[in-house]
Protein backbone atom coordinates (compact mmCIF):
# COMPACT_ATOMS: atom_id res chain seq x y z
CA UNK A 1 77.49 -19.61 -17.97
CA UNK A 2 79.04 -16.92 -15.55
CA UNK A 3 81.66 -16.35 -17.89
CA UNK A 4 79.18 -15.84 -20.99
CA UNK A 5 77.08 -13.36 -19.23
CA UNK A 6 79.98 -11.75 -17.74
CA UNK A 7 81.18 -11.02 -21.60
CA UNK A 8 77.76 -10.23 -22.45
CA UNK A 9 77.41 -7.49 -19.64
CA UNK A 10 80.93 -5.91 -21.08
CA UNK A 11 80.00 -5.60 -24.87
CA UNK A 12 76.94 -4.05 -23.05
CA UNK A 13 78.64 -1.44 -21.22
CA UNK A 14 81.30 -0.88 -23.90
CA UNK A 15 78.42 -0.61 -27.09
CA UNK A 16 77.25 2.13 -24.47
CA UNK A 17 79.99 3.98 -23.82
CA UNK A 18 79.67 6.29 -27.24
CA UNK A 19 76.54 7.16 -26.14
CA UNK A 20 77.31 7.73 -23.05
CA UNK A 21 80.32 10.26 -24.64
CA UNK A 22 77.57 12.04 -26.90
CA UNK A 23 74.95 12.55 -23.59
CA UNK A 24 77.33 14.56 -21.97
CA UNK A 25 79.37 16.47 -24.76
CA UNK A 26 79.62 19.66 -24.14
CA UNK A 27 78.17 21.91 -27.47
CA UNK A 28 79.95 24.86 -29.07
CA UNK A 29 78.91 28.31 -29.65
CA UNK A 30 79.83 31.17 -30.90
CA UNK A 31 78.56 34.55 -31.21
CA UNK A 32 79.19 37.22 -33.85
CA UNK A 33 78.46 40.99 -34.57
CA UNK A 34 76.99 42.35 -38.20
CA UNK A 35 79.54 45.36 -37.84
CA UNK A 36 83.71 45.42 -36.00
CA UNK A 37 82.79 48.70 -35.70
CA UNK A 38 79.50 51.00 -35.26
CA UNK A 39 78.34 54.86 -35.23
CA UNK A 40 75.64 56.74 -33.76
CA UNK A 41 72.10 55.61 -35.51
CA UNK A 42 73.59 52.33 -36.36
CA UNK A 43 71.83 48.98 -35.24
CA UNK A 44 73.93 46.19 -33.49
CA UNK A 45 72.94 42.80 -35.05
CA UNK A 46 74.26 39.82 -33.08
CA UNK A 47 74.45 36.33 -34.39
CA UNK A 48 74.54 32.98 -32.09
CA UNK A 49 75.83 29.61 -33.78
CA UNK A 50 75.65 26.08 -31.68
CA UNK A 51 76.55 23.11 -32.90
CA UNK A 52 73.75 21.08 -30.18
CA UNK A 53 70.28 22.36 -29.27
CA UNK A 54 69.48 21.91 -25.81
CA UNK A 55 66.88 23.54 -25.16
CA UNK A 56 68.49 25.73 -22.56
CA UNK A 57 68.37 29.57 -23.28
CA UNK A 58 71.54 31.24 -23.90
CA UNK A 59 73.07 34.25 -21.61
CA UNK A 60 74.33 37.07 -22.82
CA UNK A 61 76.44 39.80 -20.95
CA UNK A 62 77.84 42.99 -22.52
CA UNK A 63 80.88 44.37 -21.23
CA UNK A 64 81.58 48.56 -21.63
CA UNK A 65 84.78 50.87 -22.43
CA UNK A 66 84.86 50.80 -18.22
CA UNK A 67 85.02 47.07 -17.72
CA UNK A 68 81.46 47.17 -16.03
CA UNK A 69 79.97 43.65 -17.22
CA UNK A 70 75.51 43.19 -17.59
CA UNK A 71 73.50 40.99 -18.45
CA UNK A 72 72.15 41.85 -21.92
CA UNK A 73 69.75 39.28 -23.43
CA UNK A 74 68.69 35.73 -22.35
CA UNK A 75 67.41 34.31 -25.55
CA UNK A 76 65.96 30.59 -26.08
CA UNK A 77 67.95 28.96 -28.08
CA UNK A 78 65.40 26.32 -30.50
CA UNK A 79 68.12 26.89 -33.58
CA UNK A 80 71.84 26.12 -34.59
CA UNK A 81 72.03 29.66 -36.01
CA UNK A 82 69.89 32.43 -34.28
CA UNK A 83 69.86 36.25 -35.18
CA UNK A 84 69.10 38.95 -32.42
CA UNK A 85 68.87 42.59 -34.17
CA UNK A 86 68.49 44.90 -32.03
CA UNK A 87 65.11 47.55 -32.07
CA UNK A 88 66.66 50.53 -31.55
CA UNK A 89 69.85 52.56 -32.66
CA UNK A 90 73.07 53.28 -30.45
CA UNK A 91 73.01 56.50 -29.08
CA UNK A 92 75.47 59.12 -27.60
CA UNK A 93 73.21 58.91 -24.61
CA UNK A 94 73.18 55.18 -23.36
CA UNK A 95 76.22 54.42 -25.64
CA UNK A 96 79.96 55.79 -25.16
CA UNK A 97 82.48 55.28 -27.53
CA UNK A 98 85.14 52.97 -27.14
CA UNK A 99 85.44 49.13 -27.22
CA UNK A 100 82.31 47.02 -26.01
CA UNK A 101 82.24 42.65 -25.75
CA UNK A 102 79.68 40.40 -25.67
CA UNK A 103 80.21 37.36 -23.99
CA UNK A 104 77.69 33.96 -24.70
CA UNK A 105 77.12 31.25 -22.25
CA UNK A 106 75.37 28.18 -23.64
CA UNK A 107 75.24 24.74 -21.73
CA UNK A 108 78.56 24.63 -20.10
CA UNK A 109 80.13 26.92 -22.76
CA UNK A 110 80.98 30.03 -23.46
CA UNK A 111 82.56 32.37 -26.34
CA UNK A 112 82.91 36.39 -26.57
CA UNK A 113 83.41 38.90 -29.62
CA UNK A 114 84.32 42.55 -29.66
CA UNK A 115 82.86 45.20 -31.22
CA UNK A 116 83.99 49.08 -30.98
CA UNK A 117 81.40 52.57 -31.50
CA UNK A 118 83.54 55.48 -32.94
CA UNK A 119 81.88 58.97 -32.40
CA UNK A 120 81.57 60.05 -36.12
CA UNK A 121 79.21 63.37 -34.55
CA UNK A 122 76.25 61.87 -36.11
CA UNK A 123 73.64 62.51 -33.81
CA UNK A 124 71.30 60.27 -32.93
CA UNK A 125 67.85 60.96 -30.55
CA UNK A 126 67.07 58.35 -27.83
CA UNK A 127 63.96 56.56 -29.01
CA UNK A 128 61.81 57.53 -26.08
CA UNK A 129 62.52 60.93 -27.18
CA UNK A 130 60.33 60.29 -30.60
CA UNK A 131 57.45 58.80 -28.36
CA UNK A 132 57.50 62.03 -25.76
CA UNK A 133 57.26 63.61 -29.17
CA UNK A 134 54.01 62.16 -30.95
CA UNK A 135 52.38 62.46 -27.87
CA UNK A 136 53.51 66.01 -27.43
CA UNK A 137 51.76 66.13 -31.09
CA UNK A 138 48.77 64.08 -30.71
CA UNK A 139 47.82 63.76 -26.79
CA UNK A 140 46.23 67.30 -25.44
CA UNK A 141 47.48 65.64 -21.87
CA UNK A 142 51.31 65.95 -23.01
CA UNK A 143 52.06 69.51 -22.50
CA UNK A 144 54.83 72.50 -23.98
CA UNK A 145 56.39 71.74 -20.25
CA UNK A 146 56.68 68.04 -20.60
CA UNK A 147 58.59 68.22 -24.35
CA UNK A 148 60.76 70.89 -22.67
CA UNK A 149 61.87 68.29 -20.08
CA UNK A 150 62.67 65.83 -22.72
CA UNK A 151 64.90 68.62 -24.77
CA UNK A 152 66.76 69.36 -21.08
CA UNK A 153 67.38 65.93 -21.12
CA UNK A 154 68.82 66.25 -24.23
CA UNK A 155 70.85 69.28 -22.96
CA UNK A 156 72.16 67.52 -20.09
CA UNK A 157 73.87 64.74 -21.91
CA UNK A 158 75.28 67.26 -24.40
CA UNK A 159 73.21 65.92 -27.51
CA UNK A 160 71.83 69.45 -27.82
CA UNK A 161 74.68 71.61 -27.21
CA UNK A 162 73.81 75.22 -26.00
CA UNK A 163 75.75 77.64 -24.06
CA UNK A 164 74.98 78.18 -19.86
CA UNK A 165 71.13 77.90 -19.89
CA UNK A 166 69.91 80.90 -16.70
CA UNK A 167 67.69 79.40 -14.41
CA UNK A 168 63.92 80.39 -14.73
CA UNK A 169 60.80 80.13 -12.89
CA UNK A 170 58.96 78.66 -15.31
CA UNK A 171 60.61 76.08 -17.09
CA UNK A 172 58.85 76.53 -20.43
CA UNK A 173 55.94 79.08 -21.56
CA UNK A 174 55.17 77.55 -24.44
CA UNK A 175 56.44 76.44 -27.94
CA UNK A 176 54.82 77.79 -31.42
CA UNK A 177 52.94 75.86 -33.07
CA UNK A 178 55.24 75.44 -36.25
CA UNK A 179 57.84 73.93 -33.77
CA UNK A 180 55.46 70.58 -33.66
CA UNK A 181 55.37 70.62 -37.60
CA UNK A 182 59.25 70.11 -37.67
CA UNK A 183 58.69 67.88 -35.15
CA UNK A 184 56.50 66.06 -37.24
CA UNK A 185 58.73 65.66 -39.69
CA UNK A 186 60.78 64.43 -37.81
CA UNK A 187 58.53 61.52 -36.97
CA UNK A 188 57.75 60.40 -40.50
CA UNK A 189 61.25 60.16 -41.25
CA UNK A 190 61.44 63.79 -43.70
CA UNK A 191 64.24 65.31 -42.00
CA UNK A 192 67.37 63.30 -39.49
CA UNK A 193 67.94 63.45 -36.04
CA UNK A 194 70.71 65.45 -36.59
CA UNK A 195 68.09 68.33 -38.56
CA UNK A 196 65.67 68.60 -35.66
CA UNK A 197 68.33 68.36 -33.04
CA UNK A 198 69.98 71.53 -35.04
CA UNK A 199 66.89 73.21 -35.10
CA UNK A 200 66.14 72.72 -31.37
CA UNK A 201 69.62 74.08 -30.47
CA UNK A 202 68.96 77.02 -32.70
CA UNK A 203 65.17 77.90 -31.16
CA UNK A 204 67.16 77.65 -28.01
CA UNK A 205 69.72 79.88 -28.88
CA UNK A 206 67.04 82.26 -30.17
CA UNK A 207 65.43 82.06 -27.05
CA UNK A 208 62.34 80.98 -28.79
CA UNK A 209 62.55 77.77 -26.45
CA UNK A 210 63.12 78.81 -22.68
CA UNK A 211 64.20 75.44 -20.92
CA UNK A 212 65.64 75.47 -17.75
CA UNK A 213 67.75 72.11 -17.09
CA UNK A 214 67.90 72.64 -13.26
CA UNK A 215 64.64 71.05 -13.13
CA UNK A 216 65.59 68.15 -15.82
């Protein structure tokens, strides 16, 4: 009898043993860009594969030109294949050119890609810019001052390039009227960043935008 139930206690634990082996796997992942290589106004569109769902939430960390490492995203992963596109364009502003990595941790495991942004001078407007913009437009509240703030921002990370700007009491008057008309198109999509942020630099140049970027 002790011998029976001894052998009866091993085909136990050895029937159990693949399961065990499966419980504890660890799963694999992998994470991919749309694009080796992006410009200004493009989108980054990442792609995570696993071959397990967890349940656990994956961690992404994005790693710049400098070697600086963040944490980027911490989607839940409920999918083997699971898209993240991003909302809003790269942008001379945020964004410097040179060679970026993402690196995914999933349930024990991990995986990286590489992806580069090459400055082809293709401007493109930070997207807060647009919203300073239709309120500017729309919102009596949002003054000629408070869009002149948001083009010396512009100025000050060399998006709108203008020569040395002279420091002024005031840091706007105010802007014509018209101005908010290209700045409309703008909005609906008529004319490019690169248009309006031409035309800005040129009613600066003209003087008929005063904007002094010491108070930026």
């Amino acid at each position: 009898m002790k011998i029976t139930a001894t052998l009866l206690s091993l085909l136990v634990i050895i029937s159990g043993l693949p399961l065990m082996g499966q419980t504890f796997a660890i799963p694999d992942v992998s994470i991919e860009t749309s694009q080796e290589i992006y410009h200004y106004g493009d989108y980054l569109s990442m792609t995570i594969n696993v071959s397990e769902i967890t349940g656990d939430a994956a961690t992404i960390y994005i790693i710049n030109p400098e070697e600086r490492k963040s944490t980027l995203l911490s989607p839940l992963i409920s999918a083997e294949t699971t898209e993240l596109p991003s909302n809003f364009p790269f942008d001379a502003a945020i964004w410097a050119p040179g060679m970026y990595t993402l690196e995914v941790e999933y349930s024990g495991t991990s995986s990286s890609v590489q992806f580069s942004i090459d400055d082809n001078e293709e401007i493109c407007l930070p997207y807060w810019i647009k919203d300073i913009a239709i309120m500017w437009i729309t919102e009596p509240t949002v003054t000629d001052k408070d869009f002149a703030r948001a083009i010396g921002y512009l100025i000050e990370h060399e998006i709108i390039k203008v020569p040395y700007i002279t420091p002024d009491d005031e840091t706007i008057s105010t802007i014509p009227d018209w101005v908010k008309n290209n700045a409309g198109w703008w909005i609906t999509g008529q004319i490019s960043d690169t248009e309006f942020t031409l035309s800005l630099q040129y009613l600066i140049q003209k003087g008929i935008i005063v904007v002094n970027t010491s108070q930026v």
